[in-house]
C-alpha atoms as a PDB file:
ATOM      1  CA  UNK A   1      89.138 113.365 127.633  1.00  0.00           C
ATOM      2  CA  UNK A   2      88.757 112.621 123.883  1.00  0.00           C
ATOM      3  CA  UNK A   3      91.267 110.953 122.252  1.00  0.00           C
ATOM      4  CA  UNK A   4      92.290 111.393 118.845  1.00  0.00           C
ATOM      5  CA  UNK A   5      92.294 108.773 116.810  1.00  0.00           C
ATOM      6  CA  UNK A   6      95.045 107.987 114.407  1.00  0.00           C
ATOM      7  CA  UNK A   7      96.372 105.423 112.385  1.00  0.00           C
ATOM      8  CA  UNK A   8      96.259 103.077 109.076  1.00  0.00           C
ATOM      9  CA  UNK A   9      92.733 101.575 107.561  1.00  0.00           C
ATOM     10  CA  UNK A  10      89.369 102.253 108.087  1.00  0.00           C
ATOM     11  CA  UNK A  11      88.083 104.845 110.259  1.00  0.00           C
ATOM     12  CA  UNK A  12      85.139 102.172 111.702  1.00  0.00           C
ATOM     13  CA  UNK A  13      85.076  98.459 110.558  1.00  0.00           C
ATOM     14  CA  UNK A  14      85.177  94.914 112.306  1.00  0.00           C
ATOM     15  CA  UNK A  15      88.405  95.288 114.618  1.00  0.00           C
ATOM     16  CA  UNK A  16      91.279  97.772 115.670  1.00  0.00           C
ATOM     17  CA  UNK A  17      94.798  96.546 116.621  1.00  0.00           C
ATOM     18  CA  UNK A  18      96.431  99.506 118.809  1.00  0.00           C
ATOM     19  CA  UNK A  19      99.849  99.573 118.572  1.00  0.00           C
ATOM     20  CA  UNK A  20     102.613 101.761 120.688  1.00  0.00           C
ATOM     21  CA  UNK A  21     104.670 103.061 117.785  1.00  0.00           C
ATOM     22  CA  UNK A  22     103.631 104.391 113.903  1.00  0.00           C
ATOM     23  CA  UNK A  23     106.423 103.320 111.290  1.00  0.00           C
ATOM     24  CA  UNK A  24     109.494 106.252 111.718  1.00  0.00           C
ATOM     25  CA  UNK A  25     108.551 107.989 108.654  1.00  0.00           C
ATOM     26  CA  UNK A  26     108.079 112.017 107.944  1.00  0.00           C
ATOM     27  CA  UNK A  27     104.634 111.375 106.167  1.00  0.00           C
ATOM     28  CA  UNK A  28     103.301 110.204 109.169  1.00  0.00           C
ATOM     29  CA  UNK A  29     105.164 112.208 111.621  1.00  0.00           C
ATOM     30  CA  UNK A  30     102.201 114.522 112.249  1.00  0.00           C
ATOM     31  CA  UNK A  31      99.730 111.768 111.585  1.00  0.00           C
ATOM     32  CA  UNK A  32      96.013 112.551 113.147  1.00  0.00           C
ATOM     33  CA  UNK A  33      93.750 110.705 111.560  1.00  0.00           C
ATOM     34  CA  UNK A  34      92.730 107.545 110.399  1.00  0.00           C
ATOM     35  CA  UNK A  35      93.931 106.915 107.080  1.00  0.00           C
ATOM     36  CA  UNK A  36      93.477 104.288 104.207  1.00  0.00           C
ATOM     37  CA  UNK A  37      96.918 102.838 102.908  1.00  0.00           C
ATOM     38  CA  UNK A  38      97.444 103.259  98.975  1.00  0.00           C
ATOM     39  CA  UNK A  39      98.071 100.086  97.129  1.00  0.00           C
ATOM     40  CA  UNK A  40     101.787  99.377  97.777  1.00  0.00           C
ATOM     41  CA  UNK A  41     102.306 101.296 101.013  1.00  0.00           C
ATOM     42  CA  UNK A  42     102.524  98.169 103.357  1.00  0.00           C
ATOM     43  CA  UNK A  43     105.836  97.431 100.850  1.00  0.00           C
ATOM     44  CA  UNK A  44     107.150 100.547 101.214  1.00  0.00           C
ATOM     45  CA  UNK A  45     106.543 100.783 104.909  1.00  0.00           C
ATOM     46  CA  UNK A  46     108.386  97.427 104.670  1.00  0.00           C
ATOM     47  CA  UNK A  47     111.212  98.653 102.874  1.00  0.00           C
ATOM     48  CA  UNK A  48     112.106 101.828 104.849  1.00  0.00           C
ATOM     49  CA  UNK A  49     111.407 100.946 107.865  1.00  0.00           C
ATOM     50  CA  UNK A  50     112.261  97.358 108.489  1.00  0.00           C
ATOM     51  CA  UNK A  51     111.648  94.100 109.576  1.00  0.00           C
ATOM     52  CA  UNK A  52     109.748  94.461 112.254  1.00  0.00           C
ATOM     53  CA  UNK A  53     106.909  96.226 109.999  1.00  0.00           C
ATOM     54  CA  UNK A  54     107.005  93.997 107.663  1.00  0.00           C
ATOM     55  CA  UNK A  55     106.496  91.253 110.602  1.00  0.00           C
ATOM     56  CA  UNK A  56     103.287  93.115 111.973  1.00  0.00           C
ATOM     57  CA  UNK A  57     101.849  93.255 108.595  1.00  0.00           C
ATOM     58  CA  UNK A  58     102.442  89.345 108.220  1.00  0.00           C
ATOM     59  CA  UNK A  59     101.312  88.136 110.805  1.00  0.00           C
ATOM     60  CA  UNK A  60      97.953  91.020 111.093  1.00  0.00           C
ATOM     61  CA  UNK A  61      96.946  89.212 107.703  1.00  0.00           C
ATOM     62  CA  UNK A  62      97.765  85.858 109.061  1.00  0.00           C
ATOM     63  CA  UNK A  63      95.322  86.755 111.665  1.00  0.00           C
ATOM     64  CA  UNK A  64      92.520  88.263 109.802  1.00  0.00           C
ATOM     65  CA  UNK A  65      92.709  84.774 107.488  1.00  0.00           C
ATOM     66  CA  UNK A  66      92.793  82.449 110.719  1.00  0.00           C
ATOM     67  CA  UNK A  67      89.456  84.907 112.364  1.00  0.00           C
ATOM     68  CA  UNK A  68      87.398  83.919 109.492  1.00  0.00           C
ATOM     69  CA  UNK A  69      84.832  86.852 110.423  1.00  0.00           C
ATOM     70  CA  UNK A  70      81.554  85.895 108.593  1.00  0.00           C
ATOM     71  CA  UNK A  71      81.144  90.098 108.125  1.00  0.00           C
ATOM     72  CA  UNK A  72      84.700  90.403 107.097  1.00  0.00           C
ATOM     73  CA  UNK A  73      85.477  90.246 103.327  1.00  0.00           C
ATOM     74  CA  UNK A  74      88.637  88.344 103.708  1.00  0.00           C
ATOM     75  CA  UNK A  75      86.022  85.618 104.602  1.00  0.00           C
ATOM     76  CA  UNK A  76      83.682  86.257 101.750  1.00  0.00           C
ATOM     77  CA  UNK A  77      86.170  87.226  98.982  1.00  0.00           C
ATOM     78  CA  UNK A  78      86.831  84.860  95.952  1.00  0.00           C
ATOM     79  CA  UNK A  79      84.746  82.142  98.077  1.00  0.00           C
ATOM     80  CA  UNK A  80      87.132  82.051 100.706  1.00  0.00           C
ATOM     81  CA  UNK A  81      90.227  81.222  98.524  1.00  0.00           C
ATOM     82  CA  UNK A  82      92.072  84.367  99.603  1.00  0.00           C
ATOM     83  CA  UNK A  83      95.752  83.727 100.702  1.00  0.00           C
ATOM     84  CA  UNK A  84      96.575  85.750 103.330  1.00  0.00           C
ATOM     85  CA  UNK A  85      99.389  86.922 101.568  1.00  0.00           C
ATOM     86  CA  UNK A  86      97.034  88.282  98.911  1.00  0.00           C
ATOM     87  CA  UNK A  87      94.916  89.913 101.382  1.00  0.00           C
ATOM     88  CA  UNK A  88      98.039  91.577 102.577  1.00  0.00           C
ATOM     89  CA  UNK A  89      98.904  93.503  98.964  1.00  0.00           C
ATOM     90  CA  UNK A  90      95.379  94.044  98.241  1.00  0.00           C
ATOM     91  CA  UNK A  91      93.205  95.502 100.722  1.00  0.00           C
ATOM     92  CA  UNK A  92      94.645  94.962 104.257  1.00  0.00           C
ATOM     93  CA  UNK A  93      94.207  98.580 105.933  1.00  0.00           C
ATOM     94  CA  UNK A  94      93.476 100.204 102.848  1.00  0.00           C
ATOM     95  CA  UNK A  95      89.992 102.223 102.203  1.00  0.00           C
ATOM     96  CA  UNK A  96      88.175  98.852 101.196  1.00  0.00           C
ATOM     97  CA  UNK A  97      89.214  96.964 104.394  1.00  0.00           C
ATOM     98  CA  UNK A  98      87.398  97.162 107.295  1.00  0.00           C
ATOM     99  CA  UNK A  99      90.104  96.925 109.760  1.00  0.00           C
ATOM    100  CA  UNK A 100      92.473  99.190 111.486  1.00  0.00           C
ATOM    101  CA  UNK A 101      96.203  99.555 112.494  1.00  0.00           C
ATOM    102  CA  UNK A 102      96.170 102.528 115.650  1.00  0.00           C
ATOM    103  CA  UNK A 103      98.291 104.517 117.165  1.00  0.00           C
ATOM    104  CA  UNK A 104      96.728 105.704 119.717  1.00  0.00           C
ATOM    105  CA  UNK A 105      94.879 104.557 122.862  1.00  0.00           C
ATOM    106  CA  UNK A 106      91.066 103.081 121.849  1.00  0.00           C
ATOM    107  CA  UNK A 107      88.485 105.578 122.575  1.00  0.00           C
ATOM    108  CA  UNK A 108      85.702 103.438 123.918  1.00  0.00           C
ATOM    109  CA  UNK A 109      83.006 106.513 123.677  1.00  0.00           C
ATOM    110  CA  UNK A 110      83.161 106.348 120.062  1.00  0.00           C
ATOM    111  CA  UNK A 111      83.669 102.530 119.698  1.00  0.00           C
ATOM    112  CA  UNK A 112      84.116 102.930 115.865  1.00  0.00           C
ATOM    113  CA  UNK A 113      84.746  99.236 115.709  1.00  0.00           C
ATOM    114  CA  UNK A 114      83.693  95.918 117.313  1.00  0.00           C
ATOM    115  CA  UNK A 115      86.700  94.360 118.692  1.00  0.00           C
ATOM    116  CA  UNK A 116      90.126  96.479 120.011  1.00  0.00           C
ATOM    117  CA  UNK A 117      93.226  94.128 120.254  1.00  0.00           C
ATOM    118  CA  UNK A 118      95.937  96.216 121.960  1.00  0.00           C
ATOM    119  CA  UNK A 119      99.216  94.208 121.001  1.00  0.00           C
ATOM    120  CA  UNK A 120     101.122  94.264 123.783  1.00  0.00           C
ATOM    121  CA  UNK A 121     101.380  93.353 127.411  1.00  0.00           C
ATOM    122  CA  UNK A 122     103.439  96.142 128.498  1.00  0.00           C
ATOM    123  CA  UNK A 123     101.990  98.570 126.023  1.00  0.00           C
ATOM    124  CA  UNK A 124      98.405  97.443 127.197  1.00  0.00           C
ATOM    125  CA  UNK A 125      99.227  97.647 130.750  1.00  0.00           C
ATOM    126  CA  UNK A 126     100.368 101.315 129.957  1.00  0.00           C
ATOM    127  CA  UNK A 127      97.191 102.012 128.741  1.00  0.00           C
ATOM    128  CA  UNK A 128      94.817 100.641 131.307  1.00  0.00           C
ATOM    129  CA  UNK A 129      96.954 102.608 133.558  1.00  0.00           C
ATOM    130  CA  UNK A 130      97.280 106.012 132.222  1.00  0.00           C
ATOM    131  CA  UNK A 131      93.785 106.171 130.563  1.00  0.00           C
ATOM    132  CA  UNK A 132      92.049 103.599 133.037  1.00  0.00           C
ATOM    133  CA  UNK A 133      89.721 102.768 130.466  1.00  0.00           C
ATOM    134  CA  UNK A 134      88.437  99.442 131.946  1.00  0.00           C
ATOM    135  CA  UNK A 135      87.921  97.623 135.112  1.00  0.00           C
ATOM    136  CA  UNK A 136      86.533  94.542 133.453  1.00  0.00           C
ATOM    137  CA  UNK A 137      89.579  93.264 131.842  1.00  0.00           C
ATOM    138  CA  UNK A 138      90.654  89.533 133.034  1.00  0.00           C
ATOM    139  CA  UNK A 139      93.694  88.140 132.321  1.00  0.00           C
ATOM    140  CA  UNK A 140      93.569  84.472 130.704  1.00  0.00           C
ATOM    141  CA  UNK A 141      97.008  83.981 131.514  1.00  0.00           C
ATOM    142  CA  UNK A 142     100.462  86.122 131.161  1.00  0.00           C
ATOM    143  CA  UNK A 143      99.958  87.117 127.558  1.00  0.00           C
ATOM    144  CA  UNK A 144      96.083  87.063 127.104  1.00  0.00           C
ATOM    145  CA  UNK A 145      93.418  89.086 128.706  1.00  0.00           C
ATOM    146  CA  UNK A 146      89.814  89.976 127.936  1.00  0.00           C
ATOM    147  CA  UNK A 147      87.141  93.079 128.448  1.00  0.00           C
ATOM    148  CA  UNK A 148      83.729  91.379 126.921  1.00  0.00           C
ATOM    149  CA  UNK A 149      81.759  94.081 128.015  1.00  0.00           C
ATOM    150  CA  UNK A 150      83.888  96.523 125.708  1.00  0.00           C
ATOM    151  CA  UNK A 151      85.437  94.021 123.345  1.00  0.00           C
ATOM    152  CA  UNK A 152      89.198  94.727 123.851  1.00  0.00           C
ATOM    153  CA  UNK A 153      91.626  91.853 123.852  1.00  0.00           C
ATOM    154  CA  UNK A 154      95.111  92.614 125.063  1.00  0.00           C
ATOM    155  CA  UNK A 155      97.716  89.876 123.061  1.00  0.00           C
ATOM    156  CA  UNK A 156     101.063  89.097 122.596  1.00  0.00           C
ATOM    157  CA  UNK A 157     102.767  92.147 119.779  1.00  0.00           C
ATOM    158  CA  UNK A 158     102.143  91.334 116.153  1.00  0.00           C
ATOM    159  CA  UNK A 159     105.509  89.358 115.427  1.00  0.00           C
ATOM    160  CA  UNK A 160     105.902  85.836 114.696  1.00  0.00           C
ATOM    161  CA  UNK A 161     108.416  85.600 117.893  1.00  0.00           C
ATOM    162  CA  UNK A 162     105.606  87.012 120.060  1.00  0.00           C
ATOM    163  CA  UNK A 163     102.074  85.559 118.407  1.00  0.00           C
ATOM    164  CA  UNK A 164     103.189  83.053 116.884  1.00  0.00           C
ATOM    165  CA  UNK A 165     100.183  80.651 115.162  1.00  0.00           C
ATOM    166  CA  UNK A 166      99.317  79.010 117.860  1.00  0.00           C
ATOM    167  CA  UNK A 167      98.779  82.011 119.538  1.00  0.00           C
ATOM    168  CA  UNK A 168      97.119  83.825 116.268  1.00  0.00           C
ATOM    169  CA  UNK A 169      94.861  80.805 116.186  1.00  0.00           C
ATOM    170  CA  UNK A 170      93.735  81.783 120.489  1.00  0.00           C
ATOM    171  CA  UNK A 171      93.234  85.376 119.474  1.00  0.00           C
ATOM    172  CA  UNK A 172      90.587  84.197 116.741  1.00  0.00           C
ATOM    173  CA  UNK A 173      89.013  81.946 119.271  1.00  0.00           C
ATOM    174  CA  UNK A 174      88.679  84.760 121.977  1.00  0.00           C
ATOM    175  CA  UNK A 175      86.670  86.550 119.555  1.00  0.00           C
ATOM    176  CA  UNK A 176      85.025  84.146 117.472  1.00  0.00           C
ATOM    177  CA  UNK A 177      82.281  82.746 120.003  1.00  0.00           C
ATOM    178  CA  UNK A 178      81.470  86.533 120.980  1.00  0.00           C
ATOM    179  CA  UNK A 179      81.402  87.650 117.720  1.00  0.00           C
ATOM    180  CA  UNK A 180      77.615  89.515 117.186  1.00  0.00           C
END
């Protein structure tokens, strides 16, 4: 079955994050595609839609700052003296980055990008189960699991309750030593 692919960012790049719900929103209602963010949109996503956006934006960056991908620009940007918060309001899912924020589930026969974090427990467990996409998935412990042969990484949800730094700092570490 192919899936279609939609969400904020870049349509291939260094990782997804798959997500259960897009922000509540008319523009992106009928959504079906992968789409770069325009300079501001994360704020204005923010602004309508709440908290809990804002949250998943945060603590993404956070995350993408903490990974310190050698391929990833965040990395290589102004010699590594980037804030995350910088990162955020300047290229985080927009057509320069080279990550993505999904919507729907990953479509492994494409494998547009390297690593697939579904954030989410119950929203990964969802998705092994209705789209039984993998059979190699172990789970580290109640929040964490890992598919090395395909690169997905199930996690606690993108918000500082859920993943908080400790836990942000884990996530880089699953994927740091496998990292090509």
């Amino acid at each position: 079955m192919k899936i279609l692919t939609h969400g904020f960012g870049a349509p291939a790049g260094i990782l997804a994050v798959y997500v259960e719900n897009k922000p509540n929103l008319i523009e992106y209602k009928n959504l079906n595609e992968v789409i770069p963010l325009r300079h501001g949109e994360i704020d204005y996503i923010n602004q309508e839609c709440g908290n809990g956006w804002r949250k998943l934006f945060n603590v993404y960056s956070k995350f993408l700052s903490e990974l310190s991908h050698p391929d990833h620009d965040f990395t290589k940007e102004e010699k590594g003296t980037l804030t995350w918060q910088a990162y955020r309001d300047k290229s985080l899912l927009q057509a320069c980055s080279q990550e993505a924020l999904l919507f729907s589930p990953p479509d492994l026969g494409q494998n547009n990008y390297q690593w697939h974090i579904i954030a989410g427990r119950t929203y990964a467990k969802k998705l092994i189960r209705d789209h039984d996409f993998t059979h190699s998935m172990v789970w580290l412990d109640e929040e964490f699991a890992i598919d090395k042969v395909n690169r997905i990484i199930v996690c606690p949800y993108f918000d500082y309750r859920q993943l908080s730094n400790i836990k942000i700092t884990k996530l880089a570490e699953l994927i740091r030593p496998h990292t090509p």
